[in-house]
N, C-alpha and C. Protein backbone atom coordinates (compact mmCIF):
# COMPACT_ATOMS: atom_id res chain seq x y z
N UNK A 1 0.82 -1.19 0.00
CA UNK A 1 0.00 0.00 0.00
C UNK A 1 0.86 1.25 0.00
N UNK A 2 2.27 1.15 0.42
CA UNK A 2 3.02 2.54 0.60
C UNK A 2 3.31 2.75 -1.04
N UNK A 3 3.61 1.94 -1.47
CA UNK A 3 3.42 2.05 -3.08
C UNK A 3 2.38 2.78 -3.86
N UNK A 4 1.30 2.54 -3.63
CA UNK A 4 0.13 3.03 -3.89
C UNK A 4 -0.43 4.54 -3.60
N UNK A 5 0.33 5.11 -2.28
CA UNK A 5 0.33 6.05 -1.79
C UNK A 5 1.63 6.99 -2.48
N UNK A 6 2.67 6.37 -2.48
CA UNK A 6 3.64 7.06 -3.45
C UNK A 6 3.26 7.35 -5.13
N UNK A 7 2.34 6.98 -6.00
CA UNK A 7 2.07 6.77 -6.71
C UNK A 7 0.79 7.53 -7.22
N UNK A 8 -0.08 7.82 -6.25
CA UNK A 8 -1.09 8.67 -6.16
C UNK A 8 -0.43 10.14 -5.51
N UNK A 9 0.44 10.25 -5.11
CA UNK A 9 0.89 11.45 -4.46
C UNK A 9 2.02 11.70 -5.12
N UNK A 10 2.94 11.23 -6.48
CA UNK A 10 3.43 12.28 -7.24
C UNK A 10 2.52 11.97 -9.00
N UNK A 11 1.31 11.55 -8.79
CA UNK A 11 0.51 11.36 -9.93
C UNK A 11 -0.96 11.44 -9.36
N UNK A 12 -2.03 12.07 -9.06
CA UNK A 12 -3.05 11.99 -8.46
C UNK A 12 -4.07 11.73 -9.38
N UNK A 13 -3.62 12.05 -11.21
CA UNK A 13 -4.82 11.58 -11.82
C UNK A 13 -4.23 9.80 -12.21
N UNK A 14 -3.37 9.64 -11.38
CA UNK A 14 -3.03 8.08 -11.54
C UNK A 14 -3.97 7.05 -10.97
N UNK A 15 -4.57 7.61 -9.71
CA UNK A 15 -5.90 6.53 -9.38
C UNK A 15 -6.55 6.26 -9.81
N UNK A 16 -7.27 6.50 -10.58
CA UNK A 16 -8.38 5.70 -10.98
C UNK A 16 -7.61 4.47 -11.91
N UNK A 17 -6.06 4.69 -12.56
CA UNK A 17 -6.00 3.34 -12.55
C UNK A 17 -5.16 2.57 -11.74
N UNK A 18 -4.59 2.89 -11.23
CA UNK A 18 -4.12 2.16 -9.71
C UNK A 18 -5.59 1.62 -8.77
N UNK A 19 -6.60 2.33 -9.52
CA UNK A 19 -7.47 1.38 -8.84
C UNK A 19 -8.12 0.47 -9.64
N UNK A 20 -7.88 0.81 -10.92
CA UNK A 20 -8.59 -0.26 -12.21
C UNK A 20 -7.95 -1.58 -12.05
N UNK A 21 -6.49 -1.31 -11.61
CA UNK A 21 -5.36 -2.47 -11.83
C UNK A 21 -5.63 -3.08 -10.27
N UNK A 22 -5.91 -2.77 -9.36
CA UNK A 22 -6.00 -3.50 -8.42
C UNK A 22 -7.65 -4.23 -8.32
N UNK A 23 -8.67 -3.53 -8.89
CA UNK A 23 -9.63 -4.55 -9.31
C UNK A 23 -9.10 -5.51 -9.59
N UNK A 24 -8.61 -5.28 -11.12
CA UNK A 24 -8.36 -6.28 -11.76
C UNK A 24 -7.62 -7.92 -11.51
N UNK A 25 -6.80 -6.89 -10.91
CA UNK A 25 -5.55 -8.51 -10.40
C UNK A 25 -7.01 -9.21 -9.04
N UNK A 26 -7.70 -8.67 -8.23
CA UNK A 26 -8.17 -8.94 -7.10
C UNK A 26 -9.00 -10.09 -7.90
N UNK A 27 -9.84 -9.82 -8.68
CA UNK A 27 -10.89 -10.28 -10.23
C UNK A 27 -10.10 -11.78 -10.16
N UNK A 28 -8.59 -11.41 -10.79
CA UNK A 28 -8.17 -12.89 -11.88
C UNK A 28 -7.80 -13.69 -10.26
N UNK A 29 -7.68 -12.97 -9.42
CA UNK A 29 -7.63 -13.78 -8.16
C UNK A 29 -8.08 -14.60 -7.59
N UNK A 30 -9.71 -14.29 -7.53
CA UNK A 30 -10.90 -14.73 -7.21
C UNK A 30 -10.98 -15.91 -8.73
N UNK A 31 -10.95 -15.86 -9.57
CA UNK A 31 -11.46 -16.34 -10.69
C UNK A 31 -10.39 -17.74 -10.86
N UNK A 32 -9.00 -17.80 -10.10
CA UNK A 32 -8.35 -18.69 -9.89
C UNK A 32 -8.94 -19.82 -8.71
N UNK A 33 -9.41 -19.16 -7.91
CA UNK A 33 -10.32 -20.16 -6.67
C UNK A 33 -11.79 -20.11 -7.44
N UNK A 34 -12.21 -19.99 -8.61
CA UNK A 34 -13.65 -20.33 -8.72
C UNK A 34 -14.73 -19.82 -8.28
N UNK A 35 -14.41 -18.18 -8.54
CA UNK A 35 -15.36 -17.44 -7.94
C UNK A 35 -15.15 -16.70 -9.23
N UNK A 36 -16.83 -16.28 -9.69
CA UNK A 36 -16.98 -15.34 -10.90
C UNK A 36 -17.18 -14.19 -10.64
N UNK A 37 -16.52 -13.11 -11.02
CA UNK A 37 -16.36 -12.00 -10.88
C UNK A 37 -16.83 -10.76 -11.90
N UNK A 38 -18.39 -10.82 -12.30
CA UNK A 38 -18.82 -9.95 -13.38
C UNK A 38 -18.27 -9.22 -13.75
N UNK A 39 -17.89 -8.13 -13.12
CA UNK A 39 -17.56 -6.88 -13.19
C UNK A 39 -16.76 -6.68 -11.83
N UNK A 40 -15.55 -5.91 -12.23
CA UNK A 40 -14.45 -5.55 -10.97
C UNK A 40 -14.86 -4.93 -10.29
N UNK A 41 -15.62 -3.78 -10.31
CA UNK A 41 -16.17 -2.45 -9.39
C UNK A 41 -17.67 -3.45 -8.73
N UNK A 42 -17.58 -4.23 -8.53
CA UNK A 42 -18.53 -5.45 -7.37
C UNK A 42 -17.54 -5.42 -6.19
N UNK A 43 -16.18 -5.64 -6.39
CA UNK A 43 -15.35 -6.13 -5.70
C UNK A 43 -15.12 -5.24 -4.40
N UNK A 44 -15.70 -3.75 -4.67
CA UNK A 44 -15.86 -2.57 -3.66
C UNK A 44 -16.66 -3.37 -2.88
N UNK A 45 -18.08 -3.27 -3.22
CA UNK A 45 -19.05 -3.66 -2.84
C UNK A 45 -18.23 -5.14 -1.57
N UNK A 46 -18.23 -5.90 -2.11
CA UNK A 46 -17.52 -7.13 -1.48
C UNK A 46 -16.64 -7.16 -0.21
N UNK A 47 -15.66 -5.97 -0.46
CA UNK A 47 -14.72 -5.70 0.92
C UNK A 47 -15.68 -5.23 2.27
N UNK A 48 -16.76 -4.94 1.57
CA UNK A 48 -17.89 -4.66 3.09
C UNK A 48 -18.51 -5.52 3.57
N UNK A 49 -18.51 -6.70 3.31
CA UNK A 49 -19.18 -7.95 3.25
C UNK A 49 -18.94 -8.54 4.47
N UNK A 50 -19.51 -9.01 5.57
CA UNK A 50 -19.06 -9.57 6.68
C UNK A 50 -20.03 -10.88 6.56
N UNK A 51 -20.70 -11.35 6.13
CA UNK A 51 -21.49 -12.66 5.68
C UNK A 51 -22.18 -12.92 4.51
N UNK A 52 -22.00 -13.82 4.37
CA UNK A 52 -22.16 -14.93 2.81
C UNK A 52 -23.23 -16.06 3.10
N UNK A 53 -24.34 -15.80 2.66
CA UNK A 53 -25.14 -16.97 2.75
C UNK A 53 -25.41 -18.00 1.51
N UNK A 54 -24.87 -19.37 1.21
CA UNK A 54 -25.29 -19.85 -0.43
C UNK A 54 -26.33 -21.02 -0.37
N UNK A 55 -26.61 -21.29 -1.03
CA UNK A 55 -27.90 -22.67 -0.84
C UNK A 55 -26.87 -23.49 -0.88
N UNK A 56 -27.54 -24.63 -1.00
CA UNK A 56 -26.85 -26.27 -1.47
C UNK A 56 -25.98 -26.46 -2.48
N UNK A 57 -26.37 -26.05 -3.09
CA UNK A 57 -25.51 -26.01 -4.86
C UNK A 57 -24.48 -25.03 -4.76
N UNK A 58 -24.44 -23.64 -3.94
CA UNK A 58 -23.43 -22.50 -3.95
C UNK A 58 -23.76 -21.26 -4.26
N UNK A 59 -25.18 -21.24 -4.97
CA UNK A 59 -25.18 -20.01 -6.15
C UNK A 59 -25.98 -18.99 -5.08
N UNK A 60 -25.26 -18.00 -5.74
CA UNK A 60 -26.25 -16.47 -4.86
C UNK A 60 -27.45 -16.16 -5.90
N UNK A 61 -28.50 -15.25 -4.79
CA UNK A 61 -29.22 -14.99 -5.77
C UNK A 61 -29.18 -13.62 -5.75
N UNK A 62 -30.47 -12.82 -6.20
CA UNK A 62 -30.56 -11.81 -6.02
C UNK A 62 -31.36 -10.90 -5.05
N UNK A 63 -32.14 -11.83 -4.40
CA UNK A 63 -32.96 -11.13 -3.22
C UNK A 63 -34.25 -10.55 -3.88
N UNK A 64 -34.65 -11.49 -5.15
CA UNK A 64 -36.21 -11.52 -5.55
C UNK A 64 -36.06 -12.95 -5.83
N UNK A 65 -37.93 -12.72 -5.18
CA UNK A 65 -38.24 -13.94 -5.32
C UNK A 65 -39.32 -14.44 -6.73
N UNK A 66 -39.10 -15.17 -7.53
CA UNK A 66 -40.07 -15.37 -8.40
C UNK A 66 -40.40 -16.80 -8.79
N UNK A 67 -41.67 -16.92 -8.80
CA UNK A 67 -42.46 -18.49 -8.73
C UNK A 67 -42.01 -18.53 -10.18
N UNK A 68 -41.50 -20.41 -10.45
CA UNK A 68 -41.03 -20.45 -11.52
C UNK A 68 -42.69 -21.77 -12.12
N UNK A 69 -42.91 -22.59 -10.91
CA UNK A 69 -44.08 -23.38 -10.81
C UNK A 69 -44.39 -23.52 -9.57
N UNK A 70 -46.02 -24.36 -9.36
CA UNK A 70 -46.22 -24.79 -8.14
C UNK A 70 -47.46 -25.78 -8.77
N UNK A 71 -46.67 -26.80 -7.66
CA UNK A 71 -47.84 -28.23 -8.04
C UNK A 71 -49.04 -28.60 -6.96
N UNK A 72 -50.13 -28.62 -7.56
CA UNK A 72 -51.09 -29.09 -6.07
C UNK A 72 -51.26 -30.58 -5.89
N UNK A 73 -52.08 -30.61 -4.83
CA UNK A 73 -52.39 -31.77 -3.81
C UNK A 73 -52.56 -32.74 -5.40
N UNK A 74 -53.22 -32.63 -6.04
CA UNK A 74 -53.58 -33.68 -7.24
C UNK A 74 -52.58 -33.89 -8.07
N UNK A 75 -51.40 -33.37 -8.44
CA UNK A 75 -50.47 -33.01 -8.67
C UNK A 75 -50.65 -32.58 -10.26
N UNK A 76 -51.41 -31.44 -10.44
CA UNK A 76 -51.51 -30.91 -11.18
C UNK A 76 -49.98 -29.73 -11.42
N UNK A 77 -49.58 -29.49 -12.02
CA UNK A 77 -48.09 -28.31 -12.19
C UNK A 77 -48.69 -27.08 -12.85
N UNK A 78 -48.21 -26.31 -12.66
CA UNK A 78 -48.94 -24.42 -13.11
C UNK A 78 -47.27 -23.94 -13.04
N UNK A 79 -47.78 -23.35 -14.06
CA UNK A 79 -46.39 -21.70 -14.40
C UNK A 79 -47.11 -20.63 -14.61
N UNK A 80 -46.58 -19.87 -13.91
CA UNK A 80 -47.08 -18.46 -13.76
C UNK A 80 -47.61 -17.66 -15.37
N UNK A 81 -46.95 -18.80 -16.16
CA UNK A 81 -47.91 -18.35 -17.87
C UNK A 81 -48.83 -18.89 -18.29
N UNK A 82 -49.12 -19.77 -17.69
CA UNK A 82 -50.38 -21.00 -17.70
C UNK A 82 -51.50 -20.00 -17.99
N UNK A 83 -52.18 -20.15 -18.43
CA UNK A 83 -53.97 -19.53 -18.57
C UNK A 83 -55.33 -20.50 -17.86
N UNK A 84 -55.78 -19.75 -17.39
CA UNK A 84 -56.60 -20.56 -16.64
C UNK A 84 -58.19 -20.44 -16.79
């Protein structure tokens, strides 16, 4: 980090890519342990992160919920495009 600070302080319009490049490497980092990394500027977002919740399988979602089907007692199946 004293690097970083030397670097921004005899170049100050140098941050934004001293911060592009440290996305980046953080990105191919994550993407070496098997974590997908959409977009680098998530990775802000992420350093605030103090818990991770995943289902069974691993995958995050998005915090909506949407009925994809639902089957009744007769076991009839419905999708929310069904016509009734």
């Amino acid at each position: 980090s004293g690097g970083v600070a030397v670097a921004v302080a005899a170049v100050p319009e140098g941050l934004p890519l001293v911060a592009t490049v440290a996305q980046m490497a953080a990105a191919r980092r994550l993407s070496r342990r098997g974590v997908l990394v959409r977009t680098p500027r998530t990775l802000e977002a992420l350093g605030r992160v103090d818990t991770m919740c995943f289902d069974k399988t691993g995958t995050l979602t998005e915090n909506r919920l949407r009925l994809v089907r639902a089957a009744t007692a007769d076991g009839t199946v419905l999708a929310p495009d069904d016509e009734r």
